[in-house]
PDB file of N, CA and C in Angstrom:
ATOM      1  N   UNK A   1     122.937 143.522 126.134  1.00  0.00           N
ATOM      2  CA  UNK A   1     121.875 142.703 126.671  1.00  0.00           C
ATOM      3  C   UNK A   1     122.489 141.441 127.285  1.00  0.00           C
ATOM      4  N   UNK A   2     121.836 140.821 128.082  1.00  0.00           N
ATOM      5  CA  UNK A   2     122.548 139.356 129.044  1.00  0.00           C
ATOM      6  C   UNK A   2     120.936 138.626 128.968  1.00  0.00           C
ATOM      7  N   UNK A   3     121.081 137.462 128.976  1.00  0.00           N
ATOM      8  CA  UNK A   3     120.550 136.722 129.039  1.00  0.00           C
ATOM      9  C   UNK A   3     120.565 135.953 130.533  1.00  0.00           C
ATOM     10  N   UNK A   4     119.501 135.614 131.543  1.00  0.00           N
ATOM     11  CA  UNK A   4     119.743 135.312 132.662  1.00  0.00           C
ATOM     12  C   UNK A   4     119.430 133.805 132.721  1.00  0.00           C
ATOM     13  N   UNK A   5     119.692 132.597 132.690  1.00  0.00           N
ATOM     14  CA  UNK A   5     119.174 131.415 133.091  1.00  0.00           C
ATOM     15  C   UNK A   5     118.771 130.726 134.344  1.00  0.00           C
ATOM     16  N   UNK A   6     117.801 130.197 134.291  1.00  0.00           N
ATOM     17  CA  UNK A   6     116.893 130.159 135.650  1.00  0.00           C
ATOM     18  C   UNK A   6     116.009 128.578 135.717  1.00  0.00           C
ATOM     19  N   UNK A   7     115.798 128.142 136.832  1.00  0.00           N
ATOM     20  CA  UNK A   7     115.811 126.663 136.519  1.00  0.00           C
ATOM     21  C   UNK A   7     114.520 126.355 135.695  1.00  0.00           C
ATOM     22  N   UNK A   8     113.705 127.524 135.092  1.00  0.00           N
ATOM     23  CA  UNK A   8     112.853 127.189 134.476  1.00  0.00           C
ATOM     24  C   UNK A   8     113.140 127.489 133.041  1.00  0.00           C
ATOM     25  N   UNK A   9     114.044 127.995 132.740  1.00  0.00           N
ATOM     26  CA  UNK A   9     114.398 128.559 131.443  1.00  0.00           C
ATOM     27  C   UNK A   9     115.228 129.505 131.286  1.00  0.00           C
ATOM     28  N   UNK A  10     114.843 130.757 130.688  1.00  0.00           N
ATOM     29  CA  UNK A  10     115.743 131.860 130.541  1.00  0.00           C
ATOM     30  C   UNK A  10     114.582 133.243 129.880  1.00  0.00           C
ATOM     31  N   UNK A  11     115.537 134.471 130.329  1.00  0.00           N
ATOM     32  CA  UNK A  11     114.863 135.548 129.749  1.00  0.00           C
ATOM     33  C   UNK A  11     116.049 136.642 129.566  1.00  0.00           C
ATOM     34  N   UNK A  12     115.789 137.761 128.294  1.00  0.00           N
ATOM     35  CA  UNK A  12     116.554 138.264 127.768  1.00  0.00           C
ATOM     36  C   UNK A  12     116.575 139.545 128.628  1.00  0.00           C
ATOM     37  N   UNK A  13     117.263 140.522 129.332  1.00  0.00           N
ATOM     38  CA  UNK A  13     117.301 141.774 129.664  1.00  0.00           C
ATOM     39  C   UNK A  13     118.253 142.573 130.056  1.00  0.00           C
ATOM     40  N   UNK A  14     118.317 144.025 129.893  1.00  0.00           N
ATOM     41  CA  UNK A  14     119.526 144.948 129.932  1.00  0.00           C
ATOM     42  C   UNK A  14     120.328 144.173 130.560  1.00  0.00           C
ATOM     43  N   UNK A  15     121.690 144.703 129.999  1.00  0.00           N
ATOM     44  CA  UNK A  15     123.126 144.411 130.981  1.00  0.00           C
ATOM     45  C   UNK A  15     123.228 145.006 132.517  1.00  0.00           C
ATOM     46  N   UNK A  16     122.517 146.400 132.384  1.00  0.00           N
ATOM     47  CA  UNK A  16     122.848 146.900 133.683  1.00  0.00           C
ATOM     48  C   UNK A  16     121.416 146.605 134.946  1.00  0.00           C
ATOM     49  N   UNK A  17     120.577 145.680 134.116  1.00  0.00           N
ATOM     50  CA  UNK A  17     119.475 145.103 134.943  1.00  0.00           C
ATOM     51  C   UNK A  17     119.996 143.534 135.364  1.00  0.00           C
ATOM     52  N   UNK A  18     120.443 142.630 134.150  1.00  0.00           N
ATOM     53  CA  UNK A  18     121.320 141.508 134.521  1.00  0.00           C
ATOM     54  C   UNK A  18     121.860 141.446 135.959  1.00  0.00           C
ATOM     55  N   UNK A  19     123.117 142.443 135.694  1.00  0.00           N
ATOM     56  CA  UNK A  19     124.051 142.490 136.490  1.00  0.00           C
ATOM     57  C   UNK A  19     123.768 142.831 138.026  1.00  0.00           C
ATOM     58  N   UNK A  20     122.073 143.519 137.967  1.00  0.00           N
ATOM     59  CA  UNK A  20     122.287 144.262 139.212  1.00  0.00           C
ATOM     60  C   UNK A  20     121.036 143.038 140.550  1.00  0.00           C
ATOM     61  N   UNK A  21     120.981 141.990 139.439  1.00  0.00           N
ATOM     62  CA  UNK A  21     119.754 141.007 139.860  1.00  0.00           C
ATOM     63  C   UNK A  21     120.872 140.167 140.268  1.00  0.00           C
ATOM     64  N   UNK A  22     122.079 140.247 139.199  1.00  0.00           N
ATOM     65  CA  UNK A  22     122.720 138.914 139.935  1.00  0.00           C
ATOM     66  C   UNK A  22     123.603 139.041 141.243  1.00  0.00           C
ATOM     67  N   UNK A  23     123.986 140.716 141.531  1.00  0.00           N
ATOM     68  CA  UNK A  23     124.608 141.222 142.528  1.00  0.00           C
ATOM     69  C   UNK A  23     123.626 140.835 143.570  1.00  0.00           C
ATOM     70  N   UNK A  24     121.957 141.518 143.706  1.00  0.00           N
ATOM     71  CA  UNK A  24     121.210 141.291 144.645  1.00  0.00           C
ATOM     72  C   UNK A  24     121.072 139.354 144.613  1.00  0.00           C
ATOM     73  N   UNK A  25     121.064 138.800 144.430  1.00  0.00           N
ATOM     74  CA  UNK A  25     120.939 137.777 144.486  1.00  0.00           C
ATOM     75  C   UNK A  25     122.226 137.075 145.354  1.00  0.00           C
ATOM     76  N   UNK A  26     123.292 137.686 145.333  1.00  0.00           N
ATOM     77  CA  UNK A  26     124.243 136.738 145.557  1.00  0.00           C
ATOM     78  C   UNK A  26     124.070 137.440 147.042  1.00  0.00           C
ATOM     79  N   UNK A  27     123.650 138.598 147.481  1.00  0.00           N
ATOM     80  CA  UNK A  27     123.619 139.714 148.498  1.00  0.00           C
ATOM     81  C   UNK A  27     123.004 138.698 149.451  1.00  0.00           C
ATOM     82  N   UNK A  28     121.693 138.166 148.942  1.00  0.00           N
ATOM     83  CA  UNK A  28     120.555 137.297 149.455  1.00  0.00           C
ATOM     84  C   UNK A  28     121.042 136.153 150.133  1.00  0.00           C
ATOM     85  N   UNK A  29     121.822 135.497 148.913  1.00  0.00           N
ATOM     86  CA  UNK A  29     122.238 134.204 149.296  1.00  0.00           C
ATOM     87  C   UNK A  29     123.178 133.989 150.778  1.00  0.00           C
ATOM     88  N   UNK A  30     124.334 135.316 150.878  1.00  0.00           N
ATOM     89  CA  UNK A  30     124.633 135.198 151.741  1.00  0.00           C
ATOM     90  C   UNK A  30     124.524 135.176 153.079  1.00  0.00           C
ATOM     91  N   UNK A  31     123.507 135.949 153.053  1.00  0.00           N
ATOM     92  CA  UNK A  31     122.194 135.867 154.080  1.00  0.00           C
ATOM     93  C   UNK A  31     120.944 135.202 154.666  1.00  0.00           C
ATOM     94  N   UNK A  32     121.224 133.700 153.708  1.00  0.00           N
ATOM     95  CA  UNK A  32     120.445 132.525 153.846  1.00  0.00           C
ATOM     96  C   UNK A  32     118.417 133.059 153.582  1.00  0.00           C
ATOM     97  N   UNK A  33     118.560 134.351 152.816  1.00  0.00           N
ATOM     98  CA  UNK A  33     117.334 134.652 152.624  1.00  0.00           C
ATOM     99  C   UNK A  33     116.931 135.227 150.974  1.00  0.00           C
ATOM    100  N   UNK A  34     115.552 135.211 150.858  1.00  0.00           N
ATOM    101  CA  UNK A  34     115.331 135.249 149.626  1.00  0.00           C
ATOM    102  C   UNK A  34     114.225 136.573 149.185  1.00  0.00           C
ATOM    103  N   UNK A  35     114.023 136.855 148.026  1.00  0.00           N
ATOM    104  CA  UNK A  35     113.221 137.574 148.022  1.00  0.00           C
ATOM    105  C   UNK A  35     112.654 137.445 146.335  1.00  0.00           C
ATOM    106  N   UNK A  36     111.441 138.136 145.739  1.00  0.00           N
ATOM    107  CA  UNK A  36     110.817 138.098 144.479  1.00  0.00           C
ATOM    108  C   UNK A  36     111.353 139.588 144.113  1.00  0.00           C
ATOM    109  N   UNK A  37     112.009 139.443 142.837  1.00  0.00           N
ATOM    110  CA  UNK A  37     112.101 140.772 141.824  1.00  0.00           C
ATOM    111  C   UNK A  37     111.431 140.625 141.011  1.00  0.00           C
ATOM    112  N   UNK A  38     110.795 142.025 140.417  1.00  0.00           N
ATOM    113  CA  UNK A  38     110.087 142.114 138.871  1.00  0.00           C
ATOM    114  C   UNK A  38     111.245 143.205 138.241  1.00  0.00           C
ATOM    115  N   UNK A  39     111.246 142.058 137.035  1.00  0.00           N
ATOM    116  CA  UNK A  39     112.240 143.103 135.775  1.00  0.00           C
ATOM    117  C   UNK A  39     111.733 143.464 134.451  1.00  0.00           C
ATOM    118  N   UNK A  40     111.658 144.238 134.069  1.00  0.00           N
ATOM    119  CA  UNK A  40     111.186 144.306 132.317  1.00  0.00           C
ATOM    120  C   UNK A  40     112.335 143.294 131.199  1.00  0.00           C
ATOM    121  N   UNK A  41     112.090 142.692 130.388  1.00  0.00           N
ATOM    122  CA  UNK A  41     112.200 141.106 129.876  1.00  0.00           C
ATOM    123  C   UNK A  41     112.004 141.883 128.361  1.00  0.00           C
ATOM    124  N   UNK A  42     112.995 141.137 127.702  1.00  0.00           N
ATOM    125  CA  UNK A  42     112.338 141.380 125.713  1.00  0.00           C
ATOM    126  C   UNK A  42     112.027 139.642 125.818  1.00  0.00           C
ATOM    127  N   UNK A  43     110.852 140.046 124.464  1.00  0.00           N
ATOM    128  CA  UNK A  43     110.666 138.504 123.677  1.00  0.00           C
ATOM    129  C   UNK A  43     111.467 138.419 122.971  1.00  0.00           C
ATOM    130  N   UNK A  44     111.560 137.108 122.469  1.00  0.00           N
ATOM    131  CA  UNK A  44     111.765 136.927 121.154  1.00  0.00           C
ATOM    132  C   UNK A  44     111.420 137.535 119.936  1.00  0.00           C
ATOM    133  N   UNK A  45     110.630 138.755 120.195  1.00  0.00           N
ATOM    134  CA  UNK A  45     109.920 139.685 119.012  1.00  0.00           C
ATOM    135  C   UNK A  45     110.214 140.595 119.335  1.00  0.00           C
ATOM    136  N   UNK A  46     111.053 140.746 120.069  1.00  0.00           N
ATOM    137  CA  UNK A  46     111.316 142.299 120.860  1.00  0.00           C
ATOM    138  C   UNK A  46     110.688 143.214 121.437  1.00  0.00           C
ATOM    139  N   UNK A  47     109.210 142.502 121.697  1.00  0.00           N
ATOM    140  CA  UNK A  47     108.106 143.059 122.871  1.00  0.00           C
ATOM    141  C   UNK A  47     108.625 143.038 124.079  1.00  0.00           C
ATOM    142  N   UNK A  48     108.284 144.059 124.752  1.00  0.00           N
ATOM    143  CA  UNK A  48     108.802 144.106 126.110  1.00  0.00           C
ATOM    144  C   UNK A  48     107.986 143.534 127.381  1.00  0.00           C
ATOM    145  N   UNK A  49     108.179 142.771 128.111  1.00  0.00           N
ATOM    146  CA  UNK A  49     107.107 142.396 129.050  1.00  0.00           C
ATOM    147  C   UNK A  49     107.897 142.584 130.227  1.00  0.00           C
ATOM    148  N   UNK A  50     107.736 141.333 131.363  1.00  0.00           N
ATOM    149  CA  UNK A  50     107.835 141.420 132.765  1.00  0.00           C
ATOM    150  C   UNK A  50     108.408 140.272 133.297  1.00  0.00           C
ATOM    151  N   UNK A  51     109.188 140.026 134.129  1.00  0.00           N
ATOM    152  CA  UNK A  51     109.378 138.619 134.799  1.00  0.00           C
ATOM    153  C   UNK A  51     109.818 138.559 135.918  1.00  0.00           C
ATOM    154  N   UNK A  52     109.171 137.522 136.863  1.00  0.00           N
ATOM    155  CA  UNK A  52     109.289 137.900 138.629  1.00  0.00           C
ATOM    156  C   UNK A  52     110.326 136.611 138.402  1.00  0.00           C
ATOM    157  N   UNK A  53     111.271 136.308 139.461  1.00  0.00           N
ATOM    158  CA  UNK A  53     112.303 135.786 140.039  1.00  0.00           C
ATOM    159  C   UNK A  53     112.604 135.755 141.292  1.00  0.00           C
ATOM    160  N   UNK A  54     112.254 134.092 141.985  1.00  0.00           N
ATOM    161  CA  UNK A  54     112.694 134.258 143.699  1.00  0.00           C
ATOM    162  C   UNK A  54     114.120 133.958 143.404  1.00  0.00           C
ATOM    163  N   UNK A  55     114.238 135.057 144.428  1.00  0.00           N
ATOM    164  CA  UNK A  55     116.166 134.838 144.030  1.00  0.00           C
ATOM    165  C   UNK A  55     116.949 134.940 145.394  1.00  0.00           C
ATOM    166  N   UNK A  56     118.039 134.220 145.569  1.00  0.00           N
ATOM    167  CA  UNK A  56     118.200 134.349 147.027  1.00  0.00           C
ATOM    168  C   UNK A  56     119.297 133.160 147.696  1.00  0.00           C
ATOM    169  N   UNK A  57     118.861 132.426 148.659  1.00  0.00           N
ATOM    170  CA  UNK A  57     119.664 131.556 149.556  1.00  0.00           C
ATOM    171  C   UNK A  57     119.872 130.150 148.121  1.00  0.00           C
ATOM    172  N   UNK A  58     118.885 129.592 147.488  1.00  0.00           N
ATOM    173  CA  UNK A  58     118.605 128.406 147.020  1.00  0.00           C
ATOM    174  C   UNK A  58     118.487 128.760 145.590  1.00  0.00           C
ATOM    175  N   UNK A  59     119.132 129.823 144.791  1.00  0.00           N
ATOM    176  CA  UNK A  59     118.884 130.589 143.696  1.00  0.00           C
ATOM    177  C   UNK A  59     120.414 129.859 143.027  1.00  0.00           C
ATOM    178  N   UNK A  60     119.915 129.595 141.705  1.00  0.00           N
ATOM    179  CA  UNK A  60     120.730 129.029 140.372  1.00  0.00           C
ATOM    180  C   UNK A  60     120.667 129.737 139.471  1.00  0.00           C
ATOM    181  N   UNK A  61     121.271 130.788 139.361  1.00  0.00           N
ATOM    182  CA  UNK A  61     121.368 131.791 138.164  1.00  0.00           C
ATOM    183  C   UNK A  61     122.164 132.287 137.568  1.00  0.00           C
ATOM    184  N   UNK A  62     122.114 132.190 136.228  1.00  0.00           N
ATOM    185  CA  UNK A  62     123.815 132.507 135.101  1.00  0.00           C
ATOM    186  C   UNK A  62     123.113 133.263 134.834  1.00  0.00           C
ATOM    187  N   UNK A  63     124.160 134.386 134.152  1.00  0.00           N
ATOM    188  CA  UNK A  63     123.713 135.577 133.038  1.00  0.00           C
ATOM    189  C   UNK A  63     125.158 135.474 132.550  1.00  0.00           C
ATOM    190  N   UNK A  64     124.559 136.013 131.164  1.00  0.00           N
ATOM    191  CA  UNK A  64     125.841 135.364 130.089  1.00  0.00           C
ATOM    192  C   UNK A  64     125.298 136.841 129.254  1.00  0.00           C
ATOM    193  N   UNK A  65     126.117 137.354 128.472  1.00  0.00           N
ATOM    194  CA  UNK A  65     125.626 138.159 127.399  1.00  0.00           C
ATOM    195  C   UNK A  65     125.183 137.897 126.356  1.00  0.00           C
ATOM    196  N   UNK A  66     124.041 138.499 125.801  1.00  0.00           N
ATOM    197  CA  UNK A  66     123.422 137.987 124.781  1.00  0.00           C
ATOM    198  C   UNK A  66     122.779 138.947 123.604  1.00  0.00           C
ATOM    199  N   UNK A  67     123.625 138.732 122.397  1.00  0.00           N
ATOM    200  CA  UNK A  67     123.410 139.627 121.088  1.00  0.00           C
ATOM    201  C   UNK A  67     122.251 139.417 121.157  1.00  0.00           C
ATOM    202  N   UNK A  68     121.001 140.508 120.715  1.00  0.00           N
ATOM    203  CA  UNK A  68     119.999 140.870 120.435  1.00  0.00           C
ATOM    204  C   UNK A  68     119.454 141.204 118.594  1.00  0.00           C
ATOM    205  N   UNK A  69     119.765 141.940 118.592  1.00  0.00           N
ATOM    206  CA  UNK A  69     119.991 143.043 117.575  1.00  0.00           C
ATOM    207  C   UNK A  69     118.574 144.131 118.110  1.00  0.00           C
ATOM    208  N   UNK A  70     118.258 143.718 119.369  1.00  0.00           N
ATOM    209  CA  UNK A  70     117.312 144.875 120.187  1.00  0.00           C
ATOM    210  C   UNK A  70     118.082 146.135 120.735  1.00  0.00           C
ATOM    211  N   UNK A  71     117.316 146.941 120.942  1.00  0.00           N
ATOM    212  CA  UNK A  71     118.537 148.166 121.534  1.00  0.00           C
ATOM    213  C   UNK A  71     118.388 148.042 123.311  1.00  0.00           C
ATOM    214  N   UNK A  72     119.029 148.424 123.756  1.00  0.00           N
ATOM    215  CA  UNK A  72     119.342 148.127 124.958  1.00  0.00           C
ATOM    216  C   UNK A  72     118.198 148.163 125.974  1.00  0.00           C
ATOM    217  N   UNK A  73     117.335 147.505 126.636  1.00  0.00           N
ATOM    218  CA  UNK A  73     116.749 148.090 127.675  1.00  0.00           C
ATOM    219  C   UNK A  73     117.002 148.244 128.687  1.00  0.00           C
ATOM    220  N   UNK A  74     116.621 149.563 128.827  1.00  0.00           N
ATOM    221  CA  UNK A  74     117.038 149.832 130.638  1.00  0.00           C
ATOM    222  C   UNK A  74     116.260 150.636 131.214  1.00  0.00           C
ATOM    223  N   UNK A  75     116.220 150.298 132.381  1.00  0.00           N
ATOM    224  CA  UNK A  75     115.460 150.913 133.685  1.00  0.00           C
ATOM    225  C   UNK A  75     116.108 151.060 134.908  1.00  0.00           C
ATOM    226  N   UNK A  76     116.534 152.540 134.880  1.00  0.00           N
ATOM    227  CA  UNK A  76     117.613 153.319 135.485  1.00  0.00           C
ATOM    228  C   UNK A  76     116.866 152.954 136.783  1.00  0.00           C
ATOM    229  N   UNK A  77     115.660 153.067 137.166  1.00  0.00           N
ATOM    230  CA  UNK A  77     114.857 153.050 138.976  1.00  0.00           C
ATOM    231  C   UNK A  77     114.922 151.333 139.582  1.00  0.00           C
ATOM    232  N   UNK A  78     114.298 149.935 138.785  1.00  0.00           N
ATOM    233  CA  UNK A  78     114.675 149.021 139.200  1.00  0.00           C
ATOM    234  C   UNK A  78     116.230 148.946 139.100  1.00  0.00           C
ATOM    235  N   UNK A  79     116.627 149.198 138.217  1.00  0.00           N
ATOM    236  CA  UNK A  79     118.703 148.672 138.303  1.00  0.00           C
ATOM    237  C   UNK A  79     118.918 149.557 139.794  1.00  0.00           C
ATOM    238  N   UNK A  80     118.330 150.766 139.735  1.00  0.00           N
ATOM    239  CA  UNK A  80     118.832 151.421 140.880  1.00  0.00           C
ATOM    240  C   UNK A  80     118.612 151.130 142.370  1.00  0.00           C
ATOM    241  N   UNK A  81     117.366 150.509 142.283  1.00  0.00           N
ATOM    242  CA  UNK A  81     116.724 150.073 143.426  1.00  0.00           C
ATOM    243  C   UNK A  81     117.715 148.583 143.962  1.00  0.00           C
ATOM    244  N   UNK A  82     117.656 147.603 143.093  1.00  0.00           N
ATOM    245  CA  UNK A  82     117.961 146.590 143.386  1.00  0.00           C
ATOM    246  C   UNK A  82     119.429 146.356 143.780  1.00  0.00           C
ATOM    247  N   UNK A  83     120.532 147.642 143.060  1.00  0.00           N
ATOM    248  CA  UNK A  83     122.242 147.935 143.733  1.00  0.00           C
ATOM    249  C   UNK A  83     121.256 148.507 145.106  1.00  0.00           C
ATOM    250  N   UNK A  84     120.596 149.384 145.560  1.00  0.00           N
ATOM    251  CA  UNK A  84     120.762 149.805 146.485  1.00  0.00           C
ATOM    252  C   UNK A  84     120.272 148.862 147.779  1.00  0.00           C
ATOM    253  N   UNK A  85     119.810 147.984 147.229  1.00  0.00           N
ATOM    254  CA  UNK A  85     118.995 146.831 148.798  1.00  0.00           C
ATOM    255  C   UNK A  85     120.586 145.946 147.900  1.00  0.00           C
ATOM    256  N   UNK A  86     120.855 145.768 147.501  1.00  0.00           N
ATOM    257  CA  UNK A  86     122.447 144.571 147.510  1.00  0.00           C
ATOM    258  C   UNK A  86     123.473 145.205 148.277  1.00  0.00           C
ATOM    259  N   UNK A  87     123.589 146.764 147.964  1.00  0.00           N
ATOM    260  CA  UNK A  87     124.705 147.234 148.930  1.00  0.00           C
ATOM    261  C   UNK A  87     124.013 147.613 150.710  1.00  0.00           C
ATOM    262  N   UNK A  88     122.997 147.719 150.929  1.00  0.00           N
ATOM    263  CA  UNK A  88     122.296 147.804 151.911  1.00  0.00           C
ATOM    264  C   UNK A  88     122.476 146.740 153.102  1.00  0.00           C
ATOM    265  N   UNK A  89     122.880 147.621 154.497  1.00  0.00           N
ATOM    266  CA  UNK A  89     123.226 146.646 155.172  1.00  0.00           C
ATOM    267  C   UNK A  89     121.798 145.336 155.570  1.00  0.00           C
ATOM    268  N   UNK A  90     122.322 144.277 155.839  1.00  0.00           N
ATOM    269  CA  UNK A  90     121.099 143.065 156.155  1.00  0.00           C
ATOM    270  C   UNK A  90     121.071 143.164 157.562  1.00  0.00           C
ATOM    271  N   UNK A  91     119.440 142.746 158.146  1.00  0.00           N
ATOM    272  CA  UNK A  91     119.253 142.140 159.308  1.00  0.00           C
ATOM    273  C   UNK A  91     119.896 140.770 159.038  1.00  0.00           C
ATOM    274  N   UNK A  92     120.183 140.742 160.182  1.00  0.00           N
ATOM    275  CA  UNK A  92     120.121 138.260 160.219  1.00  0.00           C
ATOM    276  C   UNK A  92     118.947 138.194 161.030  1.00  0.00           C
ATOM    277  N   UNK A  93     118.204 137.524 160.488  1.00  0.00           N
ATOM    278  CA  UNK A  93     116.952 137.203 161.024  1.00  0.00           C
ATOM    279  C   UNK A  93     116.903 136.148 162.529  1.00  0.00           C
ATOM    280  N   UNK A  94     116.107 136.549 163.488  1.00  0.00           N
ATOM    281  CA  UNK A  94     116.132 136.022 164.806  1.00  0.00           C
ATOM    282  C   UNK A  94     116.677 134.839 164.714  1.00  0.00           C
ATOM    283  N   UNK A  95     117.697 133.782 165.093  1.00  0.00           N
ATOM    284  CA  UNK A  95     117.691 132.251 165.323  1.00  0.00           C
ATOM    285  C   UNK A  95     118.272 131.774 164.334  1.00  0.00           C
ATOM    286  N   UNK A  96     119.109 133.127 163.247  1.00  0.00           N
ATOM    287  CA  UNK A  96     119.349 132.482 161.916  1.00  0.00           C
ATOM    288  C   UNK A  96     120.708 132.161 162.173  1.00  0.00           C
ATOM    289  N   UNK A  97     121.123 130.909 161.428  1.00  0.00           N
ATOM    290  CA  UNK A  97     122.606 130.750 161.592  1.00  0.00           C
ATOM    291  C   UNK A  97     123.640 131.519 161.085  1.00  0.00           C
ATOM    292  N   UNK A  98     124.952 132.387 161.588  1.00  0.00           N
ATOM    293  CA  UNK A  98     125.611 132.688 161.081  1.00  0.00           C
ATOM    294  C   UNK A  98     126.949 132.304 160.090  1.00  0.00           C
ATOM    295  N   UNK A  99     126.868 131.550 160.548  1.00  0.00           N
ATOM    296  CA  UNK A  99     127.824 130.296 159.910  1.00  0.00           C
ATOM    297  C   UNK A  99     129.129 130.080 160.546  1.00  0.00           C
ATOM    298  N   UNK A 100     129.404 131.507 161.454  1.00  0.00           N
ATOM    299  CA  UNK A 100     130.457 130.968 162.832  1.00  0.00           C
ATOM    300  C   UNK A 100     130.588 130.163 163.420  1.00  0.00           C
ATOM    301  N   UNK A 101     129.652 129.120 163.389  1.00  0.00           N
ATOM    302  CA  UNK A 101     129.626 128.007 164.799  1.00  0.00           C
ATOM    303  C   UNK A 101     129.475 128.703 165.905  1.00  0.00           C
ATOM    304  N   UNK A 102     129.554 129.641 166.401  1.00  0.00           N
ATOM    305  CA  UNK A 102     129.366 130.188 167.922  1.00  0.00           C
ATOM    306  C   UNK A 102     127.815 130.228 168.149  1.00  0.00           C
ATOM    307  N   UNK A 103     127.026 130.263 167.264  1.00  0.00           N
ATOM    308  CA  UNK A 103     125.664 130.072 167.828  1.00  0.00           C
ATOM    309  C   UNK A 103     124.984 129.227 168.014  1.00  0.00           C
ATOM    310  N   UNK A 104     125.663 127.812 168.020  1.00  0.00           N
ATOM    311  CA  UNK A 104     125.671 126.800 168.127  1.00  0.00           C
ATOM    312  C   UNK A 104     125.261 125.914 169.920  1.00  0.00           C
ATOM    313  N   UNK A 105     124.437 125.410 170.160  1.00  0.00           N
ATOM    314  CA  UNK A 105     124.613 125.592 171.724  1.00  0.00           C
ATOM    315  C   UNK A 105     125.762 124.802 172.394  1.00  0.00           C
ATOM    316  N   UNK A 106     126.664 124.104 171.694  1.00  0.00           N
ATOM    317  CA  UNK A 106     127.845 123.240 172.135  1.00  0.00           C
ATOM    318  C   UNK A 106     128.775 124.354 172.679  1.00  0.00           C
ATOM    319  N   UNK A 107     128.576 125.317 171.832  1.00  0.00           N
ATOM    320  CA  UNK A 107     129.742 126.575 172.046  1.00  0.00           C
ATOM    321  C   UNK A 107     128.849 127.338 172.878  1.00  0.00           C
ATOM    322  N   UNK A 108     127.939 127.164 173.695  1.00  0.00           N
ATOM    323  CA  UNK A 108     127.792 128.139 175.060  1.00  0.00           C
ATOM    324  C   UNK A 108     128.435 128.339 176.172  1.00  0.00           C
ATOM    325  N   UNK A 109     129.219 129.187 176.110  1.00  0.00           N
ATOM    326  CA  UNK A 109     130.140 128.918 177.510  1.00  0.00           C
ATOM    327  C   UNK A 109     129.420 129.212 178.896  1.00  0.00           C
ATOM    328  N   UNK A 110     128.090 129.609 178.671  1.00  0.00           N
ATOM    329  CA  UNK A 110     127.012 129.956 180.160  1.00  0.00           C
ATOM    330  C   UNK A 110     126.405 129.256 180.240  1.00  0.00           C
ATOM    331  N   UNK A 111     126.331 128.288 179.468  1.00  0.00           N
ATOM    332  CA  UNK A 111     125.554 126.817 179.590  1.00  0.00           C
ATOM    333  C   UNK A 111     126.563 125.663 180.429  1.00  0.00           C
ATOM    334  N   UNK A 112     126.492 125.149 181.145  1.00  0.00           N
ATOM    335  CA  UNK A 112     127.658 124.664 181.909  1.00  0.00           C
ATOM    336  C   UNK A 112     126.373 123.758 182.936  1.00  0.00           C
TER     337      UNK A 112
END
């Protein structure tokens, strides 16, 4: 289990759900864009619930591992979903900066 921290707090969930929020997330960031995930979450009682997360360009998020004594949860379709839009190639959105400087209008060489 990993524990994810988030600027509002924290929530407990699988390792291979952790890991695959913090991959899509960093996917996001590099892409100056963001998006909302829902993950299945234990309590503190070991009820299982839900928790959405904008995660993305402006996203602050640790995951650290974290003893339970819960048994593992996992959800083979979100973990699966969320590697597959992280390894998934990105649009760059119309006008978005690449971070080359060439799209810059100083660097137009047809602008003259």
């Amino acid at each position: 289990m990993k524990r994810i921290f988030h600027a509002g707090g924290s929530v407990v969930t699988g390792s291979d759900l952790a890991d695959a929020v913090m991959q899509y997330a960093e996917r996001l960031s590099t892409r100056g864009q963001v998006e909302v995930v829902d993950i299945p979450v234990i309590g503190d009682s070991g009820q299982v619930g839900r928790a959405q997360f904008l995660i993305g360009a402006a996203s602050q998020l640790t995951s650290v591992t974290s003893p339970t004594g819960f048994r593992e949860l996992v959800d083979t379709d979100i973990t699966a979903g969320l590697r597959r839009k992280a390894l998934a190639p990105m649009a760059v959105p119309q006008g978005a900066w690449t971070g080359d400087g060439l799209d810059a209008p100083q660097f137009d060489e047809f602008d003259y």
